[in-house]
N, C-alpha and C. Protein backbone atom coordinates (compact mmCIF):
# COMPACT_ATOMS: atom_id res chain seq x y z
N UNK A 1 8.24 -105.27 -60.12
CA UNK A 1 9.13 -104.12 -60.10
C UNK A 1 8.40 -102.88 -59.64
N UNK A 2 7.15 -102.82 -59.96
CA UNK A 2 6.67 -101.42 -59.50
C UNK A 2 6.40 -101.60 -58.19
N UNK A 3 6.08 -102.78 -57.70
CA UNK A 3 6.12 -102.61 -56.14
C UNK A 3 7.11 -102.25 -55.69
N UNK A 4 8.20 -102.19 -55.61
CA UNK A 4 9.45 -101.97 -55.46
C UNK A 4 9.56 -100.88 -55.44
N UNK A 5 9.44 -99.95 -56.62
CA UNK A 5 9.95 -98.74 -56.78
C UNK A 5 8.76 -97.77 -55.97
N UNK A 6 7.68 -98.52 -55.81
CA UNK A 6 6.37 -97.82 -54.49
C UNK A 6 6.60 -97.91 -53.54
N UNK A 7 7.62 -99.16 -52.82
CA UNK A 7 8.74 -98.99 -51.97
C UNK A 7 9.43 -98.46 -51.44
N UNK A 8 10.45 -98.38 -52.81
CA UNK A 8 11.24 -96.92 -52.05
C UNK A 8 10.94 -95.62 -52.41
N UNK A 9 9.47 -95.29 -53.33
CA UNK A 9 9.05 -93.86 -52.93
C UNK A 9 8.80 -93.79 -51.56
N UNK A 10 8.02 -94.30 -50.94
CA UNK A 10 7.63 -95.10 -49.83
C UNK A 10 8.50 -94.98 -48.60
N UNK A 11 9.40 -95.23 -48.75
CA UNK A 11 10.53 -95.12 -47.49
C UNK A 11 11.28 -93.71 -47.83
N UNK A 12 11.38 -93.27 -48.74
CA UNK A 12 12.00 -92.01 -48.98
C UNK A 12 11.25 -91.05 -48.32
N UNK A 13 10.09 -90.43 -47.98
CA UNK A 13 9.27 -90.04 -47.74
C UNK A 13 9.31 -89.19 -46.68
N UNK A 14 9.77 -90.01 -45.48
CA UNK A 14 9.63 -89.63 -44.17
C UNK A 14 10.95 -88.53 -44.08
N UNK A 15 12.28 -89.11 -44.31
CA UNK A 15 13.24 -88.09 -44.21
C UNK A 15 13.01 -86.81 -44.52
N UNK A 16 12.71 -86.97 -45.49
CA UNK A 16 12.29 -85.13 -46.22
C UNK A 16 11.11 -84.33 -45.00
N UNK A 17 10.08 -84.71 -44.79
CA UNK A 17 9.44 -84.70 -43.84
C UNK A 17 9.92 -84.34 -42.58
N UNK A 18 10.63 -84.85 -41.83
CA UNK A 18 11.77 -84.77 -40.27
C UNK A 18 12.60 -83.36 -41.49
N UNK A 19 13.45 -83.54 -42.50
CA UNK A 19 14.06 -82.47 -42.50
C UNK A 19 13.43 -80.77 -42.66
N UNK A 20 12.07 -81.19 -43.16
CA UNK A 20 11.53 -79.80 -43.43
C UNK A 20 10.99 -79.72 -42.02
N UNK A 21 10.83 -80.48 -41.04
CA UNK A 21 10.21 -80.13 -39.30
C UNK A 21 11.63 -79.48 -38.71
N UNK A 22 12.72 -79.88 -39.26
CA UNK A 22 13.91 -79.25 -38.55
C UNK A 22 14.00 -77.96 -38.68
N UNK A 23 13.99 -77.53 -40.08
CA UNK A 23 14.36 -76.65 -40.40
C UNK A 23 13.59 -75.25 -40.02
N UNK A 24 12.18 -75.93 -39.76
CA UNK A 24 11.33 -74.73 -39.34
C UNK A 24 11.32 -74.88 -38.13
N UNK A 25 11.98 -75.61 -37.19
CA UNK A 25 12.37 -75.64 -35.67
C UNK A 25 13.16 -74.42 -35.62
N UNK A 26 14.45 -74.52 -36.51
CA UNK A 26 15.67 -74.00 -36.44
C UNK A 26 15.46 -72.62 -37.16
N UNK A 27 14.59 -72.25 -38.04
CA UNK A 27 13.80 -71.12 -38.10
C UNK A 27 13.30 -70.25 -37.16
N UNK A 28 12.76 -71.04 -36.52
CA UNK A 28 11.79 -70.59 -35.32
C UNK A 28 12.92 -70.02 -33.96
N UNK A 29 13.66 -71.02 -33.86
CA UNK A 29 14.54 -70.55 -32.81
C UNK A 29 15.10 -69.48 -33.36
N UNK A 30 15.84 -68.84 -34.31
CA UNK A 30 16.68 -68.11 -34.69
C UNK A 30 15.55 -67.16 -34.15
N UNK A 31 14.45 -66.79 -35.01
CA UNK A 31 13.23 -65.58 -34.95
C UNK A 31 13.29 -65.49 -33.12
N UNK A 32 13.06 -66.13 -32.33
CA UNK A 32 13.24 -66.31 -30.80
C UNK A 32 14.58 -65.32 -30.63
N UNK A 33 15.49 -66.29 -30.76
CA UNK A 33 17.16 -65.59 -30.33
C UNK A 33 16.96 -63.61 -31.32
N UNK A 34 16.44 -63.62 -32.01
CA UNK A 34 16.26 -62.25 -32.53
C UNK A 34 15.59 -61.48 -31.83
N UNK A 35 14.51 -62.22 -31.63
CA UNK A 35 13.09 -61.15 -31.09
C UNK A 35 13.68 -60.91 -29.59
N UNK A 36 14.55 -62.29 -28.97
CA UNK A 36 14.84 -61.80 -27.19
C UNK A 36 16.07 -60.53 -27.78
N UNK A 37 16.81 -61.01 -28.04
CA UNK A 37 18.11 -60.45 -28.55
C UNK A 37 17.75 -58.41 -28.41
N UNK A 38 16.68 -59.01 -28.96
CA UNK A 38 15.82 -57.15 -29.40
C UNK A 38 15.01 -56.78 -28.55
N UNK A 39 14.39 -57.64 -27.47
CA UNK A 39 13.93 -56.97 -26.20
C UNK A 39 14.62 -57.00 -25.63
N UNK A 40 16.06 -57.54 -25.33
CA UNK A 40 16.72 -57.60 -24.15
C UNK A 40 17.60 -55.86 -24.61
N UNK A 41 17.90 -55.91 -26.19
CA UNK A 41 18.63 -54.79 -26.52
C UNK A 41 17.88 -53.22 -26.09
N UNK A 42 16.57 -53.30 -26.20
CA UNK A 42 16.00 -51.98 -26.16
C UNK A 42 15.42 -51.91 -24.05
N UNK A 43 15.49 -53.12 -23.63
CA UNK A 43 15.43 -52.68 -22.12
C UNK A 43 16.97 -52.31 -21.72
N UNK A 44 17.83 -52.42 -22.04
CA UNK A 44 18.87 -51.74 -21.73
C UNK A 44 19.25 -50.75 -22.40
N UNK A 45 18.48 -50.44 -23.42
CA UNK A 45 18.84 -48.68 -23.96
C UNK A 45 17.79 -47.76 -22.95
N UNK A 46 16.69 -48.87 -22.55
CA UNK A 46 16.09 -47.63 -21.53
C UNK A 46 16.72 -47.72 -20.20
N UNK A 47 16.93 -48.67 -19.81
CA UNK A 47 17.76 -48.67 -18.14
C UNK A 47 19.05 -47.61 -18.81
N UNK A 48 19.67 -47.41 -19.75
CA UNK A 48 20.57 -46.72 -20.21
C UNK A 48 20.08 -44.99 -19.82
N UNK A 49 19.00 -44.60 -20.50
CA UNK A 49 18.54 -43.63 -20.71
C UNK A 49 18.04 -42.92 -19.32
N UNK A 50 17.33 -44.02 -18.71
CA UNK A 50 16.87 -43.75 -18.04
C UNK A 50 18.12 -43.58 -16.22
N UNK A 51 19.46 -44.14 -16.26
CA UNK A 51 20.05 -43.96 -15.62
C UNK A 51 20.71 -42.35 -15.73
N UNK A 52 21.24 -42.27 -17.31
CA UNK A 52 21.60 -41.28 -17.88
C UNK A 52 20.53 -39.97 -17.43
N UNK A 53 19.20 -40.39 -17.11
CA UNK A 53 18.66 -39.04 -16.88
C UNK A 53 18.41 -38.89 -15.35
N UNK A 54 18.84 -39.81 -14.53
CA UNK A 54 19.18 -39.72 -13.25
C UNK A 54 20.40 -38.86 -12.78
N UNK A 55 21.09 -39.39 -13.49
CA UNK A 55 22.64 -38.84 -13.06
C UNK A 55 22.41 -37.27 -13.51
N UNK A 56 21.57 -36.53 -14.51
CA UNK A 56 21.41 -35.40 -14.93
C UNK A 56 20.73 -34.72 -13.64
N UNK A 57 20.18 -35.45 -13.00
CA UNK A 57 19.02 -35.00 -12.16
C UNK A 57 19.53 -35.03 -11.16
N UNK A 58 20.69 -36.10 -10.69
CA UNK A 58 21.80 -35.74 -9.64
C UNK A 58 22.74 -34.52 -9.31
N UNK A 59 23.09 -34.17 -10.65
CA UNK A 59 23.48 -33.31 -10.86
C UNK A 59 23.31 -32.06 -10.75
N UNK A 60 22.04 -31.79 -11.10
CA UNK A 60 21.19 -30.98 -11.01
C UNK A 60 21.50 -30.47 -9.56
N UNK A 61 20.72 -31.60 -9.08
CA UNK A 61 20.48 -31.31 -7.52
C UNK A 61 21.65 -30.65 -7.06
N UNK A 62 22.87 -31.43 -7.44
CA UNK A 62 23.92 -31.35 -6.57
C UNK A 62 24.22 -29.46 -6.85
N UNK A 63 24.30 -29.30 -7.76
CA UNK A 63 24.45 -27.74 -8.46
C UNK A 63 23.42 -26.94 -7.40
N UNK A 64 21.81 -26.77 -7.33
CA UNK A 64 21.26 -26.30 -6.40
C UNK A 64 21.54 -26.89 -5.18
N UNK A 65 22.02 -27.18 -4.46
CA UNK A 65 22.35 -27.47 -3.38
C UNK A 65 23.78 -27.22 -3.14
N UNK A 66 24.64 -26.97 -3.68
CA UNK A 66 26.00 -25.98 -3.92
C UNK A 66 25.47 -24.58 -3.70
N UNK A 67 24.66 -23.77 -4.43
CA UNK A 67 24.38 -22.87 -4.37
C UNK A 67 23.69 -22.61 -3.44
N UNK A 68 22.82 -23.45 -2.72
CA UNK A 68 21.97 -22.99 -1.33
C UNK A 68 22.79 -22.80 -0.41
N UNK A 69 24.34 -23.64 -0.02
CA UNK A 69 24.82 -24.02 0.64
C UNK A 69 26.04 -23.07 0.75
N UNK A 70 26.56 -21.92 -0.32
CA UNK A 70 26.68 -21.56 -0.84
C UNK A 70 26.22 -19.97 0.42
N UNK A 71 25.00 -20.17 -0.26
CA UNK A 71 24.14 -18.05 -0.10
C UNK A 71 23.95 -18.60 1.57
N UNK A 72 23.77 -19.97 2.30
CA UNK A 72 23.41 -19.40 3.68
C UNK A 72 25.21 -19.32 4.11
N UNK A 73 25.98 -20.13 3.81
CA UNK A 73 27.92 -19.79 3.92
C UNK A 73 27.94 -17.87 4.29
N UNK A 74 27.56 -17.34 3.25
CA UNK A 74 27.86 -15.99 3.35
C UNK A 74 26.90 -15.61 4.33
N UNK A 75 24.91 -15.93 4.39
CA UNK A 75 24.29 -15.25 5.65
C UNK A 75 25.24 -15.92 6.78
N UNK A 76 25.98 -16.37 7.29
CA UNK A 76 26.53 -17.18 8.39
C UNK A 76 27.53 -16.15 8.30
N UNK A 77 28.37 -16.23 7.11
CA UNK A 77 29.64 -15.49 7.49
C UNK A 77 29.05 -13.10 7.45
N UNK A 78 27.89 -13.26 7.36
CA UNK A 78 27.81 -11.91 7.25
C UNK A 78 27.05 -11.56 9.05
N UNK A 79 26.39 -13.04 9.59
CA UNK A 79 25.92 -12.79 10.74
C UNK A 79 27.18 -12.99 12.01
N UNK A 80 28.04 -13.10 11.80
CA UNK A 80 29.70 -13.00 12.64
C UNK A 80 30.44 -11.98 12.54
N UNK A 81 29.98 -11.21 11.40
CA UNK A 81 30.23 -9.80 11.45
C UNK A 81 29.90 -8.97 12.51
N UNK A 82 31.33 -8.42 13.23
CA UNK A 82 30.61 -7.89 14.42
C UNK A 82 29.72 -6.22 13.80
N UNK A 83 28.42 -5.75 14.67
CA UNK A 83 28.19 -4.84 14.03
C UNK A 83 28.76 -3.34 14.23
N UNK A 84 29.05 -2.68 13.80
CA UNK A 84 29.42 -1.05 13.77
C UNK A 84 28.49 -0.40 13.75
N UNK A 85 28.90 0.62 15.15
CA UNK A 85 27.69 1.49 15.83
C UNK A 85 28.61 2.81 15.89
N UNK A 86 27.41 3.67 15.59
CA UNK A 86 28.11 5.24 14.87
C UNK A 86 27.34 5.82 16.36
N UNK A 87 27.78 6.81 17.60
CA UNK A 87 26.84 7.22 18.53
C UNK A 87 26.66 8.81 17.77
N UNK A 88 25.84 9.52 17.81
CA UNK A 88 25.74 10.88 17.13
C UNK A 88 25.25 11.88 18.86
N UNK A 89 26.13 12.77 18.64
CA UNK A 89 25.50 13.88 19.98
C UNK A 89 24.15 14.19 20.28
N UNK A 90 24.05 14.07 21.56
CA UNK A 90 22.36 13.74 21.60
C UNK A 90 21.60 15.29 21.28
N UNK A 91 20.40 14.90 21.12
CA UNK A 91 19.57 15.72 20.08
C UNK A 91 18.60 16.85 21.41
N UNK A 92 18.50 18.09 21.84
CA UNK A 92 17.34 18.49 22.26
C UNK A 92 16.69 19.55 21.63
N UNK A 93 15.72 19.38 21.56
CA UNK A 93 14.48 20.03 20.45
C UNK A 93 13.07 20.54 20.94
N UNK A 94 12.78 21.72 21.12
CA UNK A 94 11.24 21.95 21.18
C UNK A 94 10.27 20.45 20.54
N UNK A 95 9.74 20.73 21.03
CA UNK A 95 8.18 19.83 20.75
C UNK A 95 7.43 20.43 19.67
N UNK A 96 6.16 19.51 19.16
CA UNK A 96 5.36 20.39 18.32
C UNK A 96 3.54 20.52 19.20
N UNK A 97 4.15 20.40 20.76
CA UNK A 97 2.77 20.52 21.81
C UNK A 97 2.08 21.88 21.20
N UNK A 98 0.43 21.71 21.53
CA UNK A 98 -0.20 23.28 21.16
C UNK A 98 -0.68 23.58 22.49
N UNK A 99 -0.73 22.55 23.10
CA UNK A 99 -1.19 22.99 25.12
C UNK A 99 -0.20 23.47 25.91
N UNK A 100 1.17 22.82 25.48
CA UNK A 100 2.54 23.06 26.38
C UNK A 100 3.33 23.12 26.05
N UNK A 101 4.39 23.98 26.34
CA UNK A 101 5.37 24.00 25.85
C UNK A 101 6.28 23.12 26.33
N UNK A 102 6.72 21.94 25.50
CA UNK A 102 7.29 20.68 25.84
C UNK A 102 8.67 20.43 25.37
N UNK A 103 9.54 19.75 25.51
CA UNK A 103 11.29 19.56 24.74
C UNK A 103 11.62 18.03 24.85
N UNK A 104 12.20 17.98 24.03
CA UNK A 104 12.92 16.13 24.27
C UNK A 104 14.34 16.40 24.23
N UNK A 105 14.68 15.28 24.89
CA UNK A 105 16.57 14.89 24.51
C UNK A 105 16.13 13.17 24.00
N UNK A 106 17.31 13.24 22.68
CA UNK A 106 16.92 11.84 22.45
C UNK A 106 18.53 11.52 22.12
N UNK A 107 18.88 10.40 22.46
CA UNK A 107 19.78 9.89 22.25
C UNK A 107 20.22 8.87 21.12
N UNK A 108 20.99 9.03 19.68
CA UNK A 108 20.61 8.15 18.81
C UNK A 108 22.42 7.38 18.60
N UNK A 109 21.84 6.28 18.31
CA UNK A 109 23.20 5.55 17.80
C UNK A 109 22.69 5.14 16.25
N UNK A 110 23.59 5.24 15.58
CA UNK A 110 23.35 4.32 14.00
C UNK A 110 24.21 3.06 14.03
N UNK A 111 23.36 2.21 13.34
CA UNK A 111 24.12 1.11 13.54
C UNK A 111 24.75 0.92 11.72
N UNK A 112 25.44 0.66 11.67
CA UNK A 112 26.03 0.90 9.72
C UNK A 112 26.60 -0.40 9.40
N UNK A 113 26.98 -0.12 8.00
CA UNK A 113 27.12 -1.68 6.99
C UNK A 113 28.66 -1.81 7.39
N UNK A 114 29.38 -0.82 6.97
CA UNK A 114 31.20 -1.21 7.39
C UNK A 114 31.51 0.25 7.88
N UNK A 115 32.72 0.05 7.92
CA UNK A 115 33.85 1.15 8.49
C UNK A 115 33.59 2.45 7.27
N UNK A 116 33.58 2.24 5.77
CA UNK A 116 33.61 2.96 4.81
C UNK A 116 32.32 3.71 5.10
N UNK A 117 31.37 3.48 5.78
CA UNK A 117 29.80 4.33 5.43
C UNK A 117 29.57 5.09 6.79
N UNK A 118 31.33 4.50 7.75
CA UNK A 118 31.37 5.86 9.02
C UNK A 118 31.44 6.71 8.48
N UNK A 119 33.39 6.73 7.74
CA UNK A 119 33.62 7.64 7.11
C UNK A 119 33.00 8.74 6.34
N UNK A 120 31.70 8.26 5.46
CA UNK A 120 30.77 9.17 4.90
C UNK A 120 30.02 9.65 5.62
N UNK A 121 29.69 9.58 6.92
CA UNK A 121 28.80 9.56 7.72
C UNK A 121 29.11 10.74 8.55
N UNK A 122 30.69 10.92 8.82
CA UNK A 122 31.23 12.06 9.23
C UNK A 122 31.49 13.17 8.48
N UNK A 123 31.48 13.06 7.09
CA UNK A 123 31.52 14.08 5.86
C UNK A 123 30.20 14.98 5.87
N UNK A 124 28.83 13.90 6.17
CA UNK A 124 27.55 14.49 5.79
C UNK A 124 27.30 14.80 7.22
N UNK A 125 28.05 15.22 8.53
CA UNK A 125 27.72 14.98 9.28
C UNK A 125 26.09 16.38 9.55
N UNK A 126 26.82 17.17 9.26
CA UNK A 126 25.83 18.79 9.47
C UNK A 126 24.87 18.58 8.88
N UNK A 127 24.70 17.92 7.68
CA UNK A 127 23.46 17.26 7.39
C UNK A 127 22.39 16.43 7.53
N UNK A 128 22.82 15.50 8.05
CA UNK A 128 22.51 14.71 8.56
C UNK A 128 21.81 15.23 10.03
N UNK A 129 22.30 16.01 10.76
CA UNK A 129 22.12 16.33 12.52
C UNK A 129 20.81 16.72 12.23
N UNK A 130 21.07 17.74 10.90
CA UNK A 130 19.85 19.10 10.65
C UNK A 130 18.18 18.36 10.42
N UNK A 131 18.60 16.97 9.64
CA UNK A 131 17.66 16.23 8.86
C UNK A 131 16.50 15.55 10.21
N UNK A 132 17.40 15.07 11.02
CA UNK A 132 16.92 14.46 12.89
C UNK A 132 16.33 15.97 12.95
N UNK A 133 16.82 16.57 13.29
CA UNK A 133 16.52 18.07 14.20
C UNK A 133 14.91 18.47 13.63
N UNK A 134 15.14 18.63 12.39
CA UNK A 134 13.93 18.92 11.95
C UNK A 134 12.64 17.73 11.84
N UNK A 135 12.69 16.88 12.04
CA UNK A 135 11.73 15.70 12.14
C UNK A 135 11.58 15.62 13.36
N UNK A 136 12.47 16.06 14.27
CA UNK A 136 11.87 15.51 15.62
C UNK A 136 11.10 17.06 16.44
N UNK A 137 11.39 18.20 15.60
CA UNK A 137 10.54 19.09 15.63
C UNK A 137 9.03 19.03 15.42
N UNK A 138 9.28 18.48 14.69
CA UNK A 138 7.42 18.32 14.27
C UNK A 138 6.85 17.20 15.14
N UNK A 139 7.33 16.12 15.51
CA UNK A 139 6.78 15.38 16.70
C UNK A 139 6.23 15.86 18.12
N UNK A 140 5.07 15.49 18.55
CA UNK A 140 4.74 15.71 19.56
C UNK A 140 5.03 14.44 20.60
N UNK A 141 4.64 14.57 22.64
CA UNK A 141 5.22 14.30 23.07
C UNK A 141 4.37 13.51 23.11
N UNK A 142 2.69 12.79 22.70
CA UNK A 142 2.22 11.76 22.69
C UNK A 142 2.26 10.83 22.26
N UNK A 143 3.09 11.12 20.59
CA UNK A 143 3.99 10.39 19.71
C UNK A 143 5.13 9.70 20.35
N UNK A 144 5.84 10.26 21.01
CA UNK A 144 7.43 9.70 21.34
C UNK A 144 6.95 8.74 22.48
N UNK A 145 5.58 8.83 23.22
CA UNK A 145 5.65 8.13 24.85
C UNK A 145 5.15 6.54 24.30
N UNK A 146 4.50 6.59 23.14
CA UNK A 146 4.13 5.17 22.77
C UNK A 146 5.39 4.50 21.89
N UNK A 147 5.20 3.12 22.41
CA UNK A 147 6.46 1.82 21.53
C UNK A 147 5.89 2.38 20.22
N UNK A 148 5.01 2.32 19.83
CA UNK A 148 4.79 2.48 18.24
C UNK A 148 5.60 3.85 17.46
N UNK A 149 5.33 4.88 18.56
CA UNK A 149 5.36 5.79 18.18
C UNK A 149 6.96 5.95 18.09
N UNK A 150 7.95 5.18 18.88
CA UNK A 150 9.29 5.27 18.89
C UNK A 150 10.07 4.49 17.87
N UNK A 151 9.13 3.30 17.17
CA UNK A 151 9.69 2.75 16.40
C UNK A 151 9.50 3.29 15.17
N UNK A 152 8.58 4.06 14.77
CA UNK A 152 8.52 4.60 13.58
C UNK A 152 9.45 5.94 13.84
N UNK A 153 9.40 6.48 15.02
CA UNK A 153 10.68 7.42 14.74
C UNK A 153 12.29 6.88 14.27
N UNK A 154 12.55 5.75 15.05
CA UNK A 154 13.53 5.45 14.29
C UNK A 154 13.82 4.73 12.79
N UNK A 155 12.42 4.61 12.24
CA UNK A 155 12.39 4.40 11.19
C UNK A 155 12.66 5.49 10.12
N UNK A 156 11.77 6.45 10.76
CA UNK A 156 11.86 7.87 10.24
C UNK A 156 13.45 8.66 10.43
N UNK A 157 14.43 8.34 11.27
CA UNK A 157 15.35 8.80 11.66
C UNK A 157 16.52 8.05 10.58
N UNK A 158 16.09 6.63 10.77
CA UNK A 158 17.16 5.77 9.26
C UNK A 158 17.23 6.50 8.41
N UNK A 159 16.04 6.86 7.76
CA UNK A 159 15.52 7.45 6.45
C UNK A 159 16.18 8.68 5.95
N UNK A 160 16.03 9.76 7.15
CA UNK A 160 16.30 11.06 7.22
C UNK A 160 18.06 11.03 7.16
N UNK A 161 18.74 10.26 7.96
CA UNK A 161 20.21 10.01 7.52
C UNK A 161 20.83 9.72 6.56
N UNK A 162 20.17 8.61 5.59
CA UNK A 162 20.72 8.87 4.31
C UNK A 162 19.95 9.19 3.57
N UNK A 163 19.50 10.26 3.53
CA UNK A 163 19.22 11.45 2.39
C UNK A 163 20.81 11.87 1.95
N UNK A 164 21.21 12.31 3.34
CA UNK A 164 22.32 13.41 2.83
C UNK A 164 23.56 12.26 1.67
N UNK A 165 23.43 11.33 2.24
CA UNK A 165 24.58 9.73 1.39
C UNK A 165 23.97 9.89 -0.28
N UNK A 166 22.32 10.16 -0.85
CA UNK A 166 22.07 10.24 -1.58
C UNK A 166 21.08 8.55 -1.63
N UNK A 167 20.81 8.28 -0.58
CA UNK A 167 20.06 6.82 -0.77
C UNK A 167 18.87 7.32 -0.49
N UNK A 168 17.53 7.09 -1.06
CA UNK A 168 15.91 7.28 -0.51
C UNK A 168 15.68 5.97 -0.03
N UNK A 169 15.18 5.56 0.91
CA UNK A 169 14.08 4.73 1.50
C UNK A 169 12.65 4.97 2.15
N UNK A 170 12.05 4.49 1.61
CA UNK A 170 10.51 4.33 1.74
C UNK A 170 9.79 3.98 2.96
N UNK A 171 9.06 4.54 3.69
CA UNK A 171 8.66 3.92 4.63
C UNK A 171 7.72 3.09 5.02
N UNK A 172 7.08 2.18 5.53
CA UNK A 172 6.53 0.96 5.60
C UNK A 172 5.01 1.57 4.92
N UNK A 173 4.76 2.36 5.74
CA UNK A 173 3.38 3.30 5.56
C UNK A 173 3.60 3.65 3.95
N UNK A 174 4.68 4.27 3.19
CA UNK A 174 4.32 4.62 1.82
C UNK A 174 4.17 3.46 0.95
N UNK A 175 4.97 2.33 1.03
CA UNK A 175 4.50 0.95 0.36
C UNK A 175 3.12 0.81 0.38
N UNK A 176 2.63 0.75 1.63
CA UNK A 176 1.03 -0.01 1.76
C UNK A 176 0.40 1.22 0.67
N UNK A 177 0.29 2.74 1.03
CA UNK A 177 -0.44 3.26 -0.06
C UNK A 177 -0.19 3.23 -1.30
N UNK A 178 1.28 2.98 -1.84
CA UNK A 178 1.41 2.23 -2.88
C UNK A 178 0.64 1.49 -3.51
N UNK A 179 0.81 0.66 -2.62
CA UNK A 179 -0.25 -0.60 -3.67
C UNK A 179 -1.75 -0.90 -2.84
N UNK A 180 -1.97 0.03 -2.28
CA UNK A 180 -3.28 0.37 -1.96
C UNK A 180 -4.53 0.05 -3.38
N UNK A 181 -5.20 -0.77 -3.17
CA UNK A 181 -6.09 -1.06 -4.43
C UNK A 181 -5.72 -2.38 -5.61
N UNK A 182 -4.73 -2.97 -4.83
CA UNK A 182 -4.20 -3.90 -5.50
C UNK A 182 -4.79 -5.33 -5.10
N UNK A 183 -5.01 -6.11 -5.89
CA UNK A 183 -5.17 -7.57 -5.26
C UNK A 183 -4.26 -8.11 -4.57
N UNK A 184 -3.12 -7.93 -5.28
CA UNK A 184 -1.50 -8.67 -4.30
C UNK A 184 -0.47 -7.92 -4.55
N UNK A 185 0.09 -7.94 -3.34
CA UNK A 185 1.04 -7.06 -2.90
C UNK A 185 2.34 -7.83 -3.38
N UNK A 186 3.45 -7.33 -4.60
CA UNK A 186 3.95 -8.16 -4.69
C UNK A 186 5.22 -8.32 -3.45
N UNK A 187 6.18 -9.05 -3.46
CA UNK A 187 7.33 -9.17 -2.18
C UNK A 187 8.25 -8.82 -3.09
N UNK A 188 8.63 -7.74 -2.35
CA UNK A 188 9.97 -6.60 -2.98
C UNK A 188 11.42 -7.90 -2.33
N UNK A 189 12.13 -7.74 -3.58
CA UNK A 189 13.77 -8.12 -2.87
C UNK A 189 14.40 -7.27 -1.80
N UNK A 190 15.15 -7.41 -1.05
CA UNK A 190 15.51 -6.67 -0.15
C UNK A 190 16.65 -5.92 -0.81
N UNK A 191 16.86 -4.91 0.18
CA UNK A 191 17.60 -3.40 -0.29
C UNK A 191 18.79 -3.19 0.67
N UNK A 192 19.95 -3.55 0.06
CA UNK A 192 21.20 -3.20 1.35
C UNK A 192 20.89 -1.99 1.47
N UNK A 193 20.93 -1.69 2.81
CA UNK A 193 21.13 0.20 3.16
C UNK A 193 22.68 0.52 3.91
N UNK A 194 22.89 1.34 3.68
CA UNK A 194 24.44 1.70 4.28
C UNK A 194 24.09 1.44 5.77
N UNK A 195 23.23 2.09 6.51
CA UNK A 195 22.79 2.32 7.70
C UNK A 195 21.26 0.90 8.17
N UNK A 196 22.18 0.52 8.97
CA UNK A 196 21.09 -0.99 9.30
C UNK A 196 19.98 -0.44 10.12
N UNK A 197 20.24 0.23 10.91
CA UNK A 197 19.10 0.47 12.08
C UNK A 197 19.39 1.36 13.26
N UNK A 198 18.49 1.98 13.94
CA UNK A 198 18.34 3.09 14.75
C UNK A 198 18.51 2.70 16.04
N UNK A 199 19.34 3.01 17.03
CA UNK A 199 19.28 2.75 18.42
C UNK A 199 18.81 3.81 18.59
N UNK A 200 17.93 3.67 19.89
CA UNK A 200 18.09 4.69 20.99
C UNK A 200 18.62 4.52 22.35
N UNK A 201 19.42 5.44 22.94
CA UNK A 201 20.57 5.77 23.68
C UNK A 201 19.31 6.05 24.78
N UNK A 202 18.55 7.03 24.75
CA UNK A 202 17.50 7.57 25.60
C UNK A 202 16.34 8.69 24.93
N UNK A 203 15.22 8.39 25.75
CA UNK A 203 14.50 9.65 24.89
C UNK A 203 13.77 9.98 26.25
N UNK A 204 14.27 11.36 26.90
CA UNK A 204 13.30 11.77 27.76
C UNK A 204 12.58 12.73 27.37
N UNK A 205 11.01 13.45 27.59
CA UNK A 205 10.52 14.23 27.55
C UNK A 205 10.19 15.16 28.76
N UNK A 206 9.85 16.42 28.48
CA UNK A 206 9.68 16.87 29.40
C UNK A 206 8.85 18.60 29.08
């Protein structure tokens, strides 16, 4: 009899054995299906995130590039603007010669922002004439015969016109001593002026 019952301890044996190999198979897989389950879950919270911060960045773009598209719209629509030219009665004036007694006629046009800064333009007109008159008094006739010397007059002539409007502008020359002594010069924003720029009509001397 005890062989018997050593028997079927004996044959009992193995089952238990196969069932505890299953079970830690089926253990094992589950921990698998979890662990992919959980890398597959967190690479798609970053392809998530990371799309999500694309589309921000699309966006972005798209916003600055509205707005670039945008500020050159208006330089386009402000360069089709035809321009308005003011002619003023031409100017003759003694010289400031000490060898000769010398005179100019100069002929000036203003070129202006709109129709509204004619209008003011004809209000200040006596002012304005007086402001030319007297600047081109003090010029001599070695001044007026050089390009240099004509472009800073009409720089000087912008300037002197709207005083009387109540606008100051600076001239190229007072900036630089400005910041004369400086390491860097910073870059000023630009300055609408009522009055764009100086023609000249003619400048003879004589």
């Amino acid at each position: 009899m005890s062989t018997a019952a050593t028997a079927e301890v004996t044959d009992a044996s193995p089952p238990k054995t196969a069932g505890k190999k299953k079970l830690i198979i089926i253990i094992a897989a589950a921990l698998l299906l979890v662990l992919a389950g959980g890398g597959t879950g967190l690479f798609l919270l970053k392809k998530r995130a990371a799309a999500e911060a694309e589309a921000e960045a699309d966006e972005g773009g798209d916003v600055k590039a509205a707005a670039k598209a945008k500020a050159e719209d208006a330089k386009e629509e402000e360069k089709r603007v035809p321009p308005i030219f003011v002619p003023l009665d031409p100017f003759t004036v003694n010289l400031a010669d000490r060898d000769a007694e010398r005179y100019a006629q100069v002929g000036v046009t203003l070129q202006i922002e709109d129709a509204k800064v004619g209008e003011e333009l004809k209000l200040y007109m006596p002012a304005i004439r007086n402001n030319i008159l007297m600047l081109l008094a003090h010029k001599n006739a070695s001044e007026l015969l050089t390009r240099e010397g004509k472009l800073r007059l009409a720089q000087e002539i912008r300037r002197e016109a709207m005083r009387p409007l109540g606008v100051t502008m600076p001239l190229d020359d007072d900036d630089d001593a400005a910041t004369a002594g400086t390491k860097k010069k910073k870059r000023k924003a630009p300055v609408n002026y009522p009055i764009k720029a100086v023609q000249f009509a003619n400048i003879i001397i004589q």
